[in-house]
N, C-alpha and C. Protein backbone atom coordinates (compact mmCIF):
# COMPACT_ATOMS: atom_id res chain seq x y z
N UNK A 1 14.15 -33.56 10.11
CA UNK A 1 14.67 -32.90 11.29
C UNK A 1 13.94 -31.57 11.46
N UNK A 2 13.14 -31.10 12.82
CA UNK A 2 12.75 -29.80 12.82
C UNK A 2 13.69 -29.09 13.28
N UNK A 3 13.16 -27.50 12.52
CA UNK A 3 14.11 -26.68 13.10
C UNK A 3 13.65 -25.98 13.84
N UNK A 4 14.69 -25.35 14.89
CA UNK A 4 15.02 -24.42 16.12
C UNK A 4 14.60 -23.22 15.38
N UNK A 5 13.22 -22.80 15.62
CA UNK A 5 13.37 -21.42 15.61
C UNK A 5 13.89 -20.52 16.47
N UNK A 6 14.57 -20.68 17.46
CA UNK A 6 14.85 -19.75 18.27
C UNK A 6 16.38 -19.64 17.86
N UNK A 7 16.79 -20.18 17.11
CA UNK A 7 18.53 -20.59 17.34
C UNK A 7 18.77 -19.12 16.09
N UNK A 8 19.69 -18.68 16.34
CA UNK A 8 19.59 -17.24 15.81
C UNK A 8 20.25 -17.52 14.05
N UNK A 9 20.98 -18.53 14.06
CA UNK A 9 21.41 -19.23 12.42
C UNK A 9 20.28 -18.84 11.88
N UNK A 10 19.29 -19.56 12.67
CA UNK A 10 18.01 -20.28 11.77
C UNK A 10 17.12 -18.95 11.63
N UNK A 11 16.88 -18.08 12.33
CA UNK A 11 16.13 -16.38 12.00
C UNK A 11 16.92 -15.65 11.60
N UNK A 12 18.71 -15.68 11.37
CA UNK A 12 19.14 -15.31 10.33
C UNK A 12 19.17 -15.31 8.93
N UNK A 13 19.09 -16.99 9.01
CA UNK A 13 18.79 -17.08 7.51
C UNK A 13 17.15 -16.96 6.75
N UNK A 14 16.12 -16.67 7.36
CA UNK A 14 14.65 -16.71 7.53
C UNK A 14 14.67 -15.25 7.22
N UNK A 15 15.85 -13.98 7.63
CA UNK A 15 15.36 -12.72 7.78
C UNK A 15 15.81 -12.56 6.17
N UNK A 16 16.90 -13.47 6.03
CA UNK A 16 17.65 -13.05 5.00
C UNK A 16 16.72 -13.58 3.31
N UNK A 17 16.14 -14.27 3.67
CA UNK A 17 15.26 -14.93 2.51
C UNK A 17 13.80 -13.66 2.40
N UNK A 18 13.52 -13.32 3.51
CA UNK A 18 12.17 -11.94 3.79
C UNK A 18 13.05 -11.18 2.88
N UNK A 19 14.20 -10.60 3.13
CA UNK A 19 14.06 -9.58 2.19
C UNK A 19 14.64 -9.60 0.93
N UNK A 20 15.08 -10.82 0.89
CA UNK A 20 15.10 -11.12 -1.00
C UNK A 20 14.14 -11.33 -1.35
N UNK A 21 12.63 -11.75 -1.02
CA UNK A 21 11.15 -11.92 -1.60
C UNK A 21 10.51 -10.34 -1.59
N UNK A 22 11.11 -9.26 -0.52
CA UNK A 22 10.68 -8.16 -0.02
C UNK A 22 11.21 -7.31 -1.95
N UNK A 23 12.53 -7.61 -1.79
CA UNK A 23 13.52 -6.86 -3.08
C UNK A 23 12.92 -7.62 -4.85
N UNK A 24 12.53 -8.77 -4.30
CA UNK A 24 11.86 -8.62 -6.01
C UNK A 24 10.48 -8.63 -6.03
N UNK A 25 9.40 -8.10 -5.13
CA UNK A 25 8.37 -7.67 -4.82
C UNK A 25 8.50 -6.33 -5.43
N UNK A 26 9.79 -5.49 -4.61
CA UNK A 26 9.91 -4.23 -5.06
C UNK A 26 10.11 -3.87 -6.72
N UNK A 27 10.81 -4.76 -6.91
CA UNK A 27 11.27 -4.90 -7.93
C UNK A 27 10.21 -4.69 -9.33
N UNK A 28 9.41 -5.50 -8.78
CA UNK A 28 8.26 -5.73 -9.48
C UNK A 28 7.35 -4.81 -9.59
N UNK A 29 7.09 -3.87 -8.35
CA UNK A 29 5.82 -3.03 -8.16
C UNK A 29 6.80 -1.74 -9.12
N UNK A 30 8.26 -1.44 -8.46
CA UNK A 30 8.85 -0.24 -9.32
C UNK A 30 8.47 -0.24 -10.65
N UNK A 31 8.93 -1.83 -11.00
CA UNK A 31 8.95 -1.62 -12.77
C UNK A 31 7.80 -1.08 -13.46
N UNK A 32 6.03 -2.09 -12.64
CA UNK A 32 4.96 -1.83 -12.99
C UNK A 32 4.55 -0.31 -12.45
N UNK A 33 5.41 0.24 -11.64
CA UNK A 33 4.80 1.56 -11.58
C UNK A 33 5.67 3.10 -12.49
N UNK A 34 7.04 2.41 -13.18
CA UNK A 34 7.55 3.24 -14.30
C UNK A 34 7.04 2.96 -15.54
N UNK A 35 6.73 1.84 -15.47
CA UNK A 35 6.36 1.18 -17.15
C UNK A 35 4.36 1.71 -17.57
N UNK A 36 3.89 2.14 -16.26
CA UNK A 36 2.44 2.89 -16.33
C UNK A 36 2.67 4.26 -16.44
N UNK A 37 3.43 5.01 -16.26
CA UNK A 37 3.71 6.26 -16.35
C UNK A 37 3.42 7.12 -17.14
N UNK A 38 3.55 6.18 -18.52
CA UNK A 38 2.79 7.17 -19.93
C UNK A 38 1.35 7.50 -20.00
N UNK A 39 0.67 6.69 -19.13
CA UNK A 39 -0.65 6.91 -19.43
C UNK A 39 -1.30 7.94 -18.18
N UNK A 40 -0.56 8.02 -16.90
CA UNK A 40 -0.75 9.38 -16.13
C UNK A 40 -0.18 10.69 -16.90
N UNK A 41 0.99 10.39 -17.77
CA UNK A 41 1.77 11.30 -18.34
C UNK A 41 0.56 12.05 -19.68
N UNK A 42 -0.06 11.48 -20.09
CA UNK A 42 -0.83 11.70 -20.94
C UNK A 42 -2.29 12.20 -20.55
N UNK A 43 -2.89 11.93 -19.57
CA UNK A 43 -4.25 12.09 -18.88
C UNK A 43 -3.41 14.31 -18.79
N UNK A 44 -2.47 14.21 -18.30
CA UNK A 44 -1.87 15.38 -17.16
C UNK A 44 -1.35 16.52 -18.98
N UNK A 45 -0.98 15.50 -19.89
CA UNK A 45 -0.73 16.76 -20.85
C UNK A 45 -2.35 16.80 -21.54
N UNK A 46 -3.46 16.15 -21.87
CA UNK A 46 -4.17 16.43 -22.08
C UNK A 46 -4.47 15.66 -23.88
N UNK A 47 -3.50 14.45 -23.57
CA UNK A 47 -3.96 13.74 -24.97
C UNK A 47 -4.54 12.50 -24.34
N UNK A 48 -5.24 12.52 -23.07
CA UNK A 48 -6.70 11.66 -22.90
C UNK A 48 -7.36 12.35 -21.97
N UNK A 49 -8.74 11.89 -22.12
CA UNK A 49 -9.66 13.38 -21.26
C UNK A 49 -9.87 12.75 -19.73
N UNK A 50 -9.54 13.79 -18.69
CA UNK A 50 -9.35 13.72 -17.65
C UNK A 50 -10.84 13.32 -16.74
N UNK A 51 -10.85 12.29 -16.14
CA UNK A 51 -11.46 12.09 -15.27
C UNK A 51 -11.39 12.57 -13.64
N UNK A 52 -12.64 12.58 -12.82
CA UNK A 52 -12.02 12.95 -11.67
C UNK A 52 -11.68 11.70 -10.85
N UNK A 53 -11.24 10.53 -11.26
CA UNK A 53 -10.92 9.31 -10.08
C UNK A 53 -9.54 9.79 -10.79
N UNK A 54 -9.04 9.92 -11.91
CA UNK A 54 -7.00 9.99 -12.01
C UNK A 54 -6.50 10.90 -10.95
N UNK A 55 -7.00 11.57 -10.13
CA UNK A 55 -6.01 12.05 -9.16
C UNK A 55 -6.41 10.58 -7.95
N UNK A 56 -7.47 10.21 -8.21
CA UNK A 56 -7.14 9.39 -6.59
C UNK A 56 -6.90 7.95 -7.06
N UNK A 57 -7.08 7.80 -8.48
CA UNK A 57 -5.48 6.64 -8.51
C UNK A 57 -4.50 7.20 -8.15
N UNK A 58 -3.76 8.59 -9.20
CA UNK A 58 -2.56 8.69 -8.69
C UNK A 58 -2.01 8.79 -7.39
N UNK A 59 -2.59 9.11 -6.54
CA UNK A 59 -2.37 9.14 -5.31
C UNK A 59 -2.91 7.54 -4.59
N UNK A 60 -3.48 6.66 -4.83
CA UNK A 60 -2.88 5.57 -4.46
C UNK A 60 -1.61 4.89 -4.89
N UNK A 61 -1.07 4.93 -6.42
CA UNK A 61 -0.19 4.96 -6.87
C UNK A 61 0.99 5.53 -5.92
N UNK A 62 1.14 6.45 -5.82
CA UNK A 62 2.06 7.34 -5.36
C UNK A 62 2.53 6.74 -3.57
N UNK A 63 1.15 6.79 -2.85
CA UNK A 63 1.09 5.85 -1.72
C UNK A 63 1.32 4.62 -1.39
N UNK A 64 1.08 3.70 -2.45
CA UNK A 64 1.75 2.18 -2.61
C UNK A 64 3.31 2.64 -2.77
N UNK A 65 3.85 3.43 -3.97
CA UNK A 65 5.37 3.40 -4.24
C UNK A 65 6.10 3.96 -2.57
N UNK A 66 5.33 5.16 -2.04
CA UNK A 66 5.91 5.67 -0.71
C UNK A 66 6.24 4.46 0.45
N UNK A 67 4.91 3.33 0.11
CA UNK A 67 5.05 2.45 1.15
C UNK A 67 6.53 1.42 1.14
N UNK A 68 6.56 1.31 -0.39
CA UNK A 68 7.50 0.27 -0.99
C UNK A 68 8.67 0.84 -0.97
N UNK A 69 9.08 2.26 -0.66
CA UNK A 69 10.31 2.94 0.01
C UNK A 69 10.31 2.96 1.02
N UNK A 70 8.94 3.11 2.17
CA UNK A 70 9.78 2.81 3.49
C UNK A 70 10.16 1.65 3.91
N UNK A 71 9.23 0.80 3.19
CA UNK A 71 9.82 -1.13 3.45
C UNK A 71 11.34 -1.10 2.58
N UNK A 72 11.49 -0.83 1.95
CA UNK A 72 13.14 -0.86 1.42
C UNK A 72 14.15 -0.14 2.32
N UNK A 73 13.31 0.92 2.89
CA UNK A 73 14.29 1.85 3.97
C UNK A 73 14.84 0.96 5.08
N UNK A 74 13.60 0.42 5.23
CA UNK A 74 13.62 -0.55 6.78
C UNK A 74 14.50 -2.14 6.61
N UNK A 75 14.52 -2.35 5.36
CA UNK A 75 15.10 -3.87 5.34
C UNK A 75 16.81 -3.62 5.03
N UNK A 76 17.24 -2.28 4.44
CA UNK A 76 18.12 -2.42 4.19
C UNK A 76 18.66 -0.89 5.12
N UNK A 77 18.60 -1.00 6.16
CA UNK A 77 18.87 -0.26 7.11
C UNK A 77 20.40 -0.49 8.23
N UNK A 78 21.22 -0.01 7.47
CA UNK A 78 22.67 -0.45 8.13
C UNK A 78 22.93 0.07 9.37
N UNK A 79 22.82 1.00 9.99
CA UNK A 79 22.59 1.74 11.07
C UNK A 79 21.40 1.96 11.61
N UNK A 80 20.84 2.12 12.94
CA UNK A 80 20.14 2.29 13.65
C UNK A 80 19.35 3.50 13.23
N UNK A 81 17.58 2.86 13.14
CA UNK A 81 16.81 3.79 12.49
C UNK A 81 15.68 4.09 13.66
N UNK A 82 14.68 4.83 13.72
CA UNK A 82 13.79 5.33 14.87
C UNK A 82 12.59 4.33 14.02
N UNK A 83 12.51 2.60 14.83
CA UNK A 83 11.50 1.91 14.60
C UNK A 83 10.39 2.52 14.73
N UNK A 84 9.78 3.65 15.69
CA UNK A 84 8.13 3.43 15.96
C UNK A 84 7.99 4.39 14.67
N UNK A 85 8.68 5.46 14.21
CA UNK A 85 8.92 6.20 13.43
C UNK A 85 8.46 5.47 12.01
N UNK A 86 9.49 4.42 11.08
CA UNK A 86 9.61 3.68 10.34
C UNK A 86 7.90 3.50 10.01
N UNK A 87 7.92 2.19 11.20
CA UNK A 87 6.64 1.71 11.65
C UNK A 87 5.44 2.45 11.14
N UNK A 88 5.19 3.55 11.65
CA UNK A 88 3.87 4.71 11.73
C UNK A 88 4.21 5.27 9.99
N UNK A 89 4.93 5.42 9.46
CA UNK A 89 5.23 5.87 8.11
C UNK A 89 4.84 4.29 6.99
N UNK A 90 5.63 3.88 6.90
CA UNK A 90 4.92 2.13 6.83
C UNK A 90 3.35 1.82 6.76
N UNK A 91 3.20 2.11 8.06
CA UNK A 91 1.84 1.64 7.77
C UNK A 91 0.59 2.59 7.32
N UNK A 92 1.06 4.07 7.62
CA UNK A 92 0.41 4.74 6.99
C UNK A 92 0.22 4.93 5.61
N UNK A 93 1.28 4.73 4.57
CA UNK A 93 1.79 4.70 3.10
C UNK A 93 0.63 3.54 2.95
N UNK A 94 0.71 2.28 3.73
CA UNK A 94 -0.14 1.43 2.84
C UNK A 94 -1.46 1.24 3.41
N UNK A 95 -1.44 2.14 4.39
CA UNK A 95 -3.54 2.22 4.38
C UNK A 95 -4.07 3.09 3.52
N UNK A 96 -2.69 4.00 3.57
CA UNK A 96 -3.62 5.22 3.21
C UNK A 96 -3.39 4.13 0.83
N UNK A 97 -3.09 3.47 1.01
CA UNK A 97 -2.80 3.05 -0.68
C UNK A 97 -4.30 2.32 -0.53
N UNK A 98 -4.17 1.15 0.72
CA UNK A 98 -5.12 0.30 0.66
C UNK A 98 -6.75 0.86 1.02
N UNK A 99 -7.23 2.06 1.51
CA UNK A 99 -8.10 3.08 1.55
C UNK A 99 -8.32 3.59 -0.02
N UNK A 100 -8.10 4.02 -0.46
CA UNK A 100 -7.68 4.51 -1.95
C UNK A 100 -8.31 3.99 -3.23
N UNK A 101 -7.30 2.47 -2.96
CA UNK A 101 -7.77 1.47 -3.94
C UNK A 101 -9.08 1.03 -3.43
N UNK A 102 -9.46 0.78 -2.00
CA UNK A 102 -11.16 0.69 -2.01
C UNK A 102 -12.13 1.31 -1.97
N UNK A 103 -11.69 2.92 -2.23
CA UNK A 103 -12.87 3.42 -2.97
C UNK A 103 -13.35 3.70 -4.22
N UNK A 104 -11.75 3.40 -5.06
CA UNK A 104 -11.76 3.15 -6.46
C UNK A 104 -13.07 2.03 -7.05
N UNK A 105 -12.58 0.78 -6.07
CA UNK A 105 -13.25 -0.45 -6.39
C UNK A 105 -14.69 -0.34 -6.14
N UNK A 106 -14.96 1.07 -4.76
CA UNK A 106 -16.46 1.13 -3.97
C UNK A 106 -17.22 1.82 -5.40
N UNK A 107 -16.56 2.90 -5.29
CA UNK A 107 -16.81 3.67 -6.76
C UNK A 107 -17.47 3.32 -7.82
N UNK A 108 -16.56 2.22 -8.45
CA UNK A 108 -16.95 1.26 -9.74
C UNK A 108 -18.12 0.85 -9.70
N UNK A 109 -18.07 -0.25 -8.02
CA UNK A 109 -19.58 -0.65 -7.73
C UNK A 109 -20.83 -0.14 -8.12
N UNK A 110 -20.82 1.55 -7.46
CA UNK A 110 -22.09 2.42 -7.16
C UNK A 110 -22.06 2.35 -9.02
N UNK A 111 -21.13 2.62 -9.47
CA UNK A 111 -21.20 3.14 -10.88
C UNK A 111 -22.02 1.94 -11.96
N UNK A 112 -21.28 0.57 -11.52
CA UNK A 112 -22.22 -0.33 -12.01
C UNK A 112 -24.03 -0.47 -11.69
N UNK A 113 -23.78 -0.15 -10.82
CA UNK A 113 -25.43 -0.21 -9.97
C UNK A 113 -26.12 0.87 -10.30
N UNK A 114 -25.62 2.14 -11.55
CA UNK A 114 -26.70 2.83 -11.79
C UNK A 114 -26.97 3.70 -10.66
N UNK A 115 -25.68 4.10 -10.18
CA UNK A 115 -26.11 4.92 -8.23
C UNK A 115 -27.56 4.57 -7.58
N UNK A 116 -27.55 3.63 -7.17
CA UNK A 116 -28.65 2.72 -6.18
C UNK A 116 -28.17 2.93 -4.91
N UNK A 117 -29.10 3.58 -4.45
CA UNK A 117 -29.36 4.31 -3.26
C UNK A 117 -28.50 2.74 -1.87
N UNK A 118 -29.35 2.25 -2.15
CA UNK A 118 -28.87 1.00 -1.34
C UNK A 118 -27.20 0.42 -1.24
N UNK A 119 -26.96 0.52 -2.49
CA UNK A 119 -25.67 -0.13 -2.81
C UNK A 119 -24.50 0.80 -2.31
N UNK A 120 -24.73 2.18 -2.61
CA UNK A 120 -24.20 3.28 -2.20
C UNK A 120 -23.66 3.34 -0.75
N UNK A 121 -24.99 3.20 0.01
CA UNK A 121 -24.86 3.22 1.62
C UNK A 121 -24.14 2.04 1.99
N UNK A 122 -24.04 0.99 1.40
CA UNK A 122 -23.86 -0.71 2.28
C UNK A 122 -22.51 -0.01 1.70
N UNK A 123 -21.86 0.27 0.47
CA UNK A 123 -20.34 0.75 0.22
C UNK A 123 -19.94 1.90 1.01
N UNK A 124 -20.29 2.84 1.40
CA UNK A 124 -19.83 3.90 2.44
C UNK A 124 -19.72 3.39 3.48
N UNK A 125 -20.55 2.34 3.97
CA UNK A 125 -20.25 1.85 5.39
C UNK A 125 -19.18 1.05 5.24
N UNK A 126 -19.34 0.50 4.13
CA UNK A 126 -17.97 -1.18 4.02
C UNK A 126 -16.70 -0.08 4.21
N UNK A 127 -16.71 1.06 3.37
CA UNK A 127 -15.28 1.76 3.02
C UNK A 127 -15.16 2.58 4.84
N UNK A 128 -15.99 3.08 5.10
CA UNK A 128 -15.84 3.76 6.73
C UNK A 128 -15.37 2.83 7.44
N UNK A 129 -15.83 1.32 7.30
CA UNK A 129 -15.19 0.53 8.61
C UNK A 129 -14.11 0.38 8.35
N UNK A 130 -14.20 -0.16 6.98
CA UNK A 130 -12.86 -0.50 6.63
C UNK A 130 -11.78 0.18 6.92
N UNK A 131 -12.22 1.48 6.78
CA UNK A 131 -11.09 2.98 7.17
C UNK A 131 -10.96 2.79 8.75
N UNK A 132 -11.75 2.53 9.51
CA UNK A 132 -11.44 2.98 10.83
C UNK A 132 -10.54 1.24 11.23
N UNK A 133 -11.04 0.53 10.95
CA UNK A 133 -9.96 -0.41 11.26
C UNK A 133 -8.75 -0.57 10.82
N UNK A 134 -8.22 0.08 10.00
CA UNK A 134 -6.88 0.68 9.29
C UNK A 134 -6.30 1.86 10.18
N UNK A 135 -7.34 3.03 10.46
CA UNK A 135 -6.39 3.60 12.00
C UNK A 135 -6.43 3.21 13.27
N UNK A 136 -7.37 2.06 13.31
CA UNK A 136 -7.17 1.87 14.60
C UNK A 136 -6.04 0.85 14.84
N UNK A 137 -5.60 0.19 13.28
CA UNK A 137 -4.20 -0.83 13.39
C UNK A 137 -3.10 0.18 13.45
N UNK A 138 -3.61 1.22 12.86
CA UNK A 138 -2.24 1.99 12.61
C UNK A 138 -1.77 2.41 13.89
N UNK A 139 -2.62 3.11 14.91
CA UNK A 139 -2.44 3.33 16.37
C UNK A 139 -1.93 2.45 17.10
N UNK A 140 -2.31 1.42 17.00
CA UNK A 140 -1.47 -0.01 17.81
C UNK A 140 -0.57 -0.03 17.36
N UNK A 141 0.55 0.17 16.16
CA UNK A 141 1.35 -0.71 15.84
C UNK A 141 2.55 -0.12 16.65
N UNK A 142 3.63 -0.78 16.83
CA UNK A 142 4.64 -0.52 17.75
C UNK A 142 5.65 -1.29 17.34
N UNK A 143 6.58 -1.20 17.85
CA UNK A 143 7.74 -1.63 17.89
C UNK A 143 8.75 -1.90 18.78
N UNK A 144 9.79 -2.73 19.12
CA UNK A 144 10.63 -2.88 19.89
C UNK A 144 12.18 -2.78 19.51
């Protein structure tokens, strides 16, 4: 038998399954982001030697967890919240995580490659587009 997506049972119970997959998602990223803690905790007292990418993990870190609070804000929102608001916070938390983590990864690259002039440039451009198509989603996004 297919079902009625339009019949409001049936996107009730569809909304209600999103955010039980949403809550042990969270679940999951919280734990893995308390249970890593000792080893930022340790870079910051100075019993491992500090690199300069640990601030821009931590701050993707920090930007993934911000994102994974406003998606918890938004699913479990009992009263009426300012969607475009939500929205623009939302998606900023996880570009600005998903920006972050790809220059970590661009980074690594150049670093494997022996800083090769070539490899360098084709990764600044991959990470620039990549960036501008992340604000230019972020500008569209909206809400009703």
């Amino acid at each position: 038998m297919v079902s009625n997506w339009k019949d409001p049972a049936v996107i009730a119970e569809q909304y209600l399954g999103l955010i039980k997959v949403c809550h042990v998602c969270a679940g999951v990223f919280v734990w893995e982001f308390v249970s890593t803690l000792d080893y930022e905790w340790s870079v910051y007292t100075g019993k491992r030697p500090f690199r300069w990418t640990v601030p821009i993990y931590s701050m993707t870190r920090c930007s993934a967890l911000g994102a994974m609070i406003c998606y918890m804000i938004g699913l479990n929102a009992t009263h009426k919240i300012d969607c475009p608001t939500w929205l623009t916070a939302t998606f900023t938390f996880s570009y600005l995580s998903l920006a972050l983590a790809s220059g970590l990864l661009a980074m690594r690259a150049i670093a494997l490659w022996n800083r090769n002039i070539i490899v360098i440039g084709i990764n600044v451009i991959a990470w620039l587009v990549n960036g501008s198509f992340m604000i230019y989603a972020a500008t569209l996004a909206s809400s009703s």
